[in-house]
C-alpha atoms as a PDB file:
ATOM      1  CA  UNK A   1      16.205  36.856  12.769  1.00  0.00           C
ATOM      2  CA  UNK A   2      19.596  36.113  14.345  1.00  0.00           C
ATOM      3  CA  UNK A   3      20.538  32.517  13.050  1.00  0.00           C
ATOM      4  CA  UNK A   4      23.660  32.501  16.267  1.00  0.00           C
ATOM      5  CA  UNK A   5      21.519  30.410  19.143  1.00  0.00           C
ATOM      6  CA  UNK A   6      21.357  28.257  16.628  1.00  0.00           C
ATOM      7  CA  UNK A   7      24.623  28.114  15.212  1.00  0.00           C
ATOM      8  CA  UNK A   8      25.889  27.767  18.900  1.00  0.00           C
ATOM      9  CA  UNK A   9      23.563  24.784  20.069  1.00  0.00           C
ATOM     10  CA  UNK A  10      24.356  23.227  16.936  1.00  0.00           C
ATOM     11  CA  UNK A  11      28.219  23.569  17.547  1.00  0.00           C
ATOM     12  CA  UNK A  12      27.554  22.279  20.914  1.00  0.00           C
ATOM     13  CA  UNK A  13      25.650  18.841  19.432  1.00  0.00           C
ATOM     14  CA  UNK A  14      28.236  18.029  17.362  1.00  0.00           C
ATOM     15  CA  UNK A  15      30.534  18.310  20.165  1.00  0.00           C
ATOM     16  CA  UNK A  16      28.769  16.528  22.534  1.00  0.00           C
ATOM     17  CA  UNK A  17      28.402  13.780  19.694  1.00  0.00           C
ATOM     18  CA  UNK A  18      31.782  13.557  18.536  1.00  0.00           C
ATOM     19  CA  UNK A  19      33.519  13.607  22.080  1.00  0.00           C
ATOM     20  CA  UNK A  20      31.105  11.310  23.524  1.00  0.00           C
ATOM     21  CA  UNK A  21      32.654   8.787  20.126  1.00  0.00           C
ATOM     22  CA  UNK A  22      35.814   9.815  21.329  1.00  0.00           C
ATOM     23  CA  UNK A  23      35.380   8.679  24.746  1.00  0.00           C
ATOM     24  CA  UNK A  24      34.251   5.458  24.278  1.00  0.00           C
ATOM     25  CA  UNK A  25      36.725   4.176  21.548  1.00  0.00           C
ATOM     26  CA  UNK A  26      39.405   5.448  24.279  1.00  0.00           C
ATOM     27  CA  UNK A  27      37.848   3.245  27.482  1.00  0.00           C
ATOM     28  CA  UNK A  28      36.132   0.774  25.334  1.00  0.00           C
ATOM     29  CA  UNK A  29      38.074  -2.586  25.476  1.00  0.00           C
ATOM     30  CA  UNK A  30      40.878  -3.419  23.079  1.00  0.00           C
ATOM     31  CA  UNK A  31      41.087  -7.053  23.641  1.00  0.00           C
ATOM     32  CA  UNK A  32      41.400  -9.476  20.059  1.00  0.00           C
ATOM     33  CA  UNK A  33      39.612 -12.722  20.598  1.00  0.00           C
ATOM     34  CA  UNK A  34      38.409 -15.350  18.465  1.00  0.00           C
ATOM     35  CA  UNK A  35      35.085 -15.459  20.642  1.00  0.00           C
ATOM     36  CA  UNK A  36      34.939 -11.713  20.418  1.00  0.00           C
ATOM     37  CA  UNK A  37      34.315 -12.333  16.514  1.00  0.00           C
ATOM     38  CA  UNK A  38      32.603 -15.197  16.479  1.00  0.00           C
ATOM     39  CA  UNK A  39      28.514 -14.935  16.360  1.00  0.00           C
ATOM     40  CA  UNK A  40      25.866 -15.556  19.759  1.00  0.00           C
ATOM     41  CA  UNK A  41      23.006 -15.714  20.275  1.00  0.00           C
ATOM     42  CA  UNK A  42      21.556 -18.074  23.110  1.00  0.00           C
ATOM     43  CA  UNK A  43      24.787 -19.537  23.406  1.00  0.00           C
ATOM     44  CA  UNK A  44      24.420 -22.027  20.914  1.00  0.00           C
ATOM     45  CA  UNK A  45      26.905 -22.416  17.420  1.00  0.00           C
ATOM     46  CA  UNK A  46      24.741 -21.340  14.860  1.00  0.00           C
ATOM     47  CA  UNK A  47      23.884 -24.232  12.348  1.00  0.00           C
ATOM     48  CA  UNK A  48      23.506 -23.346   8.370  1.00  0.00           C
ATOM     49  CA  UNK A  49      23.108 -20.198   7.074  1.00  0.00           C
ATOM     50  CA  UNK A  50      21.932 -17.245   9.264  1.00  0.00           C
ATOM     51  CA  UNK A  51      20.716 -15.604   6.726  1.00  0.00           C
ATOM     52  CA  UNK A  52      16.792 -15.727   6.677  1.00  0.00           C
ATOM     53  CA  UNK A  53      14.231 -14.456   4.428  1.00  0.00           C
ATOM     54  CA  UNK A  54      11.348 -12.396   5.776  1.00  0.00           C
ATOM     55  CA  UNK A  55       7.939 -12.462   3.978  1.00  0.00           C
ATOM     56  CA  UNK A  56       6.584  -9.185   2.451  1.00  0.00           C
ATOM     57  CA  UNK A  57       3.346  -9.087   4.015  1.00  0.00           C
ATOM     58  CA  UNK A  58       5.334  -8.148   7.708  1.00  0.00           C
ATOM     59  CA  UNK A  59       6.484  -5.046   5.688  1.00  0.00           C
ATOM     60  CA  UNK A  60       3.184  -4.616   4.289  1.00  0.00           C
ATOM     61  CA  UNK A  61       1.483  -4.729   7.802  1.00  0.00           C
ATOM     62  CA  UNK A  62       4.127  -2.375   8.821  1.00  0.00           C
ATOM     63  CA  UNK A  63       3.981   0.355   5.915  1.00  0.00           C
ATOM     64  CA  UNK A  64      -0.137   0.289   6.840  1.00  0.00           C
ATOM     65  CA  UNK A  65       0.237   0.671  10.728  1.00  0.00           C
ATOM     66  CA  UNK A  66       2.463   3.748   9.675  1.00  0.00           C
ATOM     67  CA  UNK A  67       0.081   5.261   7.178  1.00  0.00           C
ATOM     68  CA  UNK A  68      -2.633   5.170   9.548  1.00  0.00           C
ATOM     69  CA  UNK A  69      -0.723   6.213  12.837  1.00  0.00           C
ATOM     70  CA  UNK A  70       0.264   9.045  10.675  1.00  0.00           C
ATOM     71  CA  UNK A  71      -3.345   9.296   9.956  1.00  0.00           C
ATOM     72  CA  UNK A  72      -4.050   9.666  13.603  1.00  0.00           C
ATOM     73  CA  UNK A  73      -1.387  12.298  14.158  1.00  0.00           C
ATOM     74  CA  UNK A  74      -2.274  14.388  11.977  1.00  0.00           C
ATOM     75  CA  UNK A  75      -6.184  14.372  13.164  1.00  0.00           C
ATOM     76  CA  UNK A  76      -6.095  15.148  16.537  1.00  0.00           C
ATOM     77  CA  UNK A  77      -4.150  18.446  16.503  1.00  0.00           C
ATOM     78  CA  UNK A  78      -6.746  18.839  13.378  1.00  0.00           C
ATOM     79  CA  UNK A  79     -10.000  17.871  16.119  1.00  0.00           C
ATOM     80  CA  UNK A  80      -8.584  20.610  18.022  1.00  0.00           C
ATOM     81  CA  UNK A  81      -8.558  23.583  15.675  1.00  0.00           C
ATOM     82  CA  UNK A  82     -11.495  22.640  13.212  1.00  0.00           C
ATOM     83  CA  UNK A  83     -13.669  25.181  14.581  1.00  0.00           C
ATOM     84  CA  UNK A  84     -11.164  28.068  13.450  1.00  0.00           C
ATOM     85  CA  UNK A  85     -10.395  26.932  10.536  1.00  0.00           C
ATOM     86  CA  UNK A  86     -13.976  26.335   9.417  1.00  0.00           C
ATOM     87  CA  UNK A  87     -15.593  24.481   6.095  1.00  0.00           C
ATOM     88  CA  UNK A  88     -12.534  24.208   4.283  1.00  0.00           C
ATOM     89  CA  UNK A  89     -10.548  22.429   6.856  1.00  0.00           C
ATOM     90  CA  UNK A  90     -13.302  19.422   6.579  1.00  0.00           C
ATOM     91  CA  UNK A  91     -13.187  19.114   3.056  1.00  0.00           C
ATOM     92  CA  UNK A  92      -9.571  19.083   3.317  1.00  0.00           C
ATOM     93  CA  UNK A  93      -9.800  16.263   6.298  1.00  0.00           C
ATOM     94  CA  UNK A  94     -12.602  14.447   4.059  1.00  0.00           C
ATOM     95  CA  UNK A  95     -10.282  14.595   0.933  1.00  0.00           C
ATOM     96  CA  UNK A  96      -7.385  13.428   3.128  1.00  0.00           C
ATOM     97  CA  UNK A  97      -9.707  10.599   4.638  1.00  0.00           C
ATOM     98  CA  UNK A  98     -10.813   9.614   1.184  1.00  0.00           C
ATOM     99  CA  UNK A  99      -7.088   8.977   0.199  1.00  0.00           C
ATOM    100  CA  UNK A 100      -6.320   6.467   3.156  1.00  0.00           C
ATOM    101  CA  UNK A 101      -9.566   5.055   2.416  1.00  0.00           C
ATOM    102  CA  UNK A 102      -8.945   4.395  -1.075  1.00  0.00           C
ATOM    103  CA  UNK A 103      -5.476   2.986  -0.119  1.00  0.00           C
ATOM    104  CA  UNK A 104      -6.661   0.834   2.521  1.00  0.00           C
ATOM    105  CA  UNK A 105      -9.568  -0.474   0.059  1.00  0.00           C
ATOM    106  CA  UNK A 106      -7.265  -1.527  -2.743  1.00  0.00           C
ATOM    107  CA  UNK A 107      -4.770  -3.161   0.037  1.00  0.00           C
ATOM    108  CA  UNK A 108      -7.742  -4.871   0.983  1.00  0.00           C
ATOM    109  CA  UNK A 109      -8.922  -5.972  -2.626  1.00  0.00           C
ATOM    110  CA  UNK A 110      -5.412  -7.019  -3.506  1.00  0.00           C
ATOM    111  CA  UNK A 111      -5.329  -9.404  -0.283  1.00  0.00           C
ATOM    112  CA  UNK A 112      -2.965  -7.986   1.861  1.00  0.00           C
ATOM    113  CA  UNK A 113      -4.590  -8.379   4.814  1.00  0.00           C
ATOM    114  CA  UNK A 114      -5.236 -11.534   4.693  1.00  0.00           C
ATOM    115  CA  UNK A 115      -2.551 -13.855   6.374  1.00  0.00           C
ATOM    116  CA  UNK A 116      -2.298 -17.603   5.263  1.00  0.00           C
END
């Protein structure tokens, strides 16, 4: 296999990437300004500390609607092609089922589903 088309698109990413960087530092504005440094955000001075803690259980919810879309991606090219692949590609599926499951029944038992 000739690894050149590839070599050559590759060449030409890195181009377009690092001319496109080049091009905007060139046009982009080179104005100093206090108000260019300062923070905004609805036009208001913020007041205290911007710095805000976020509660774990948003990551949680996150990592689990990952898990499971990655669940779903990986079973409907798997729908499509169980017939070929025959009994073993079900037990695989049902062992691959059985792991989410497990994972989403100890999240469960350890309450992180549960918002209060």
């Amino acid at each position: 296999m000739s690894y050149g088309p590839i070599l050559v698109l590759f060449t030409i990413a890195v181009l377009f990437a690092g001319m496109s960087l080049l091009a905007a530092f060139l046009v982009r504005p080179k104005v100093k300004a206090p108000l260019k440094d300062s923070a905004y955000e609805c036009g208001m001075e913020a007041v205290g500390t911007t710095m805000g803690q976020t509660n774990i259980r948003f990551y949680t919810y996150a990592l689990l609607f990952v898990i499971f879309d990655v669940e779903a991606l990986y079973l409907f090219p798997w729908a499509v092609v169980v017939r070929a692949l025959g009994a073993f590609a079900i037990v695989e599926m049902a062992i691959f089922l059985g792991v989410l499951a497990a994972g989403l029944a100890y999240a469960w038992k350890m309450g992180a589903l549960q918002w209060e």
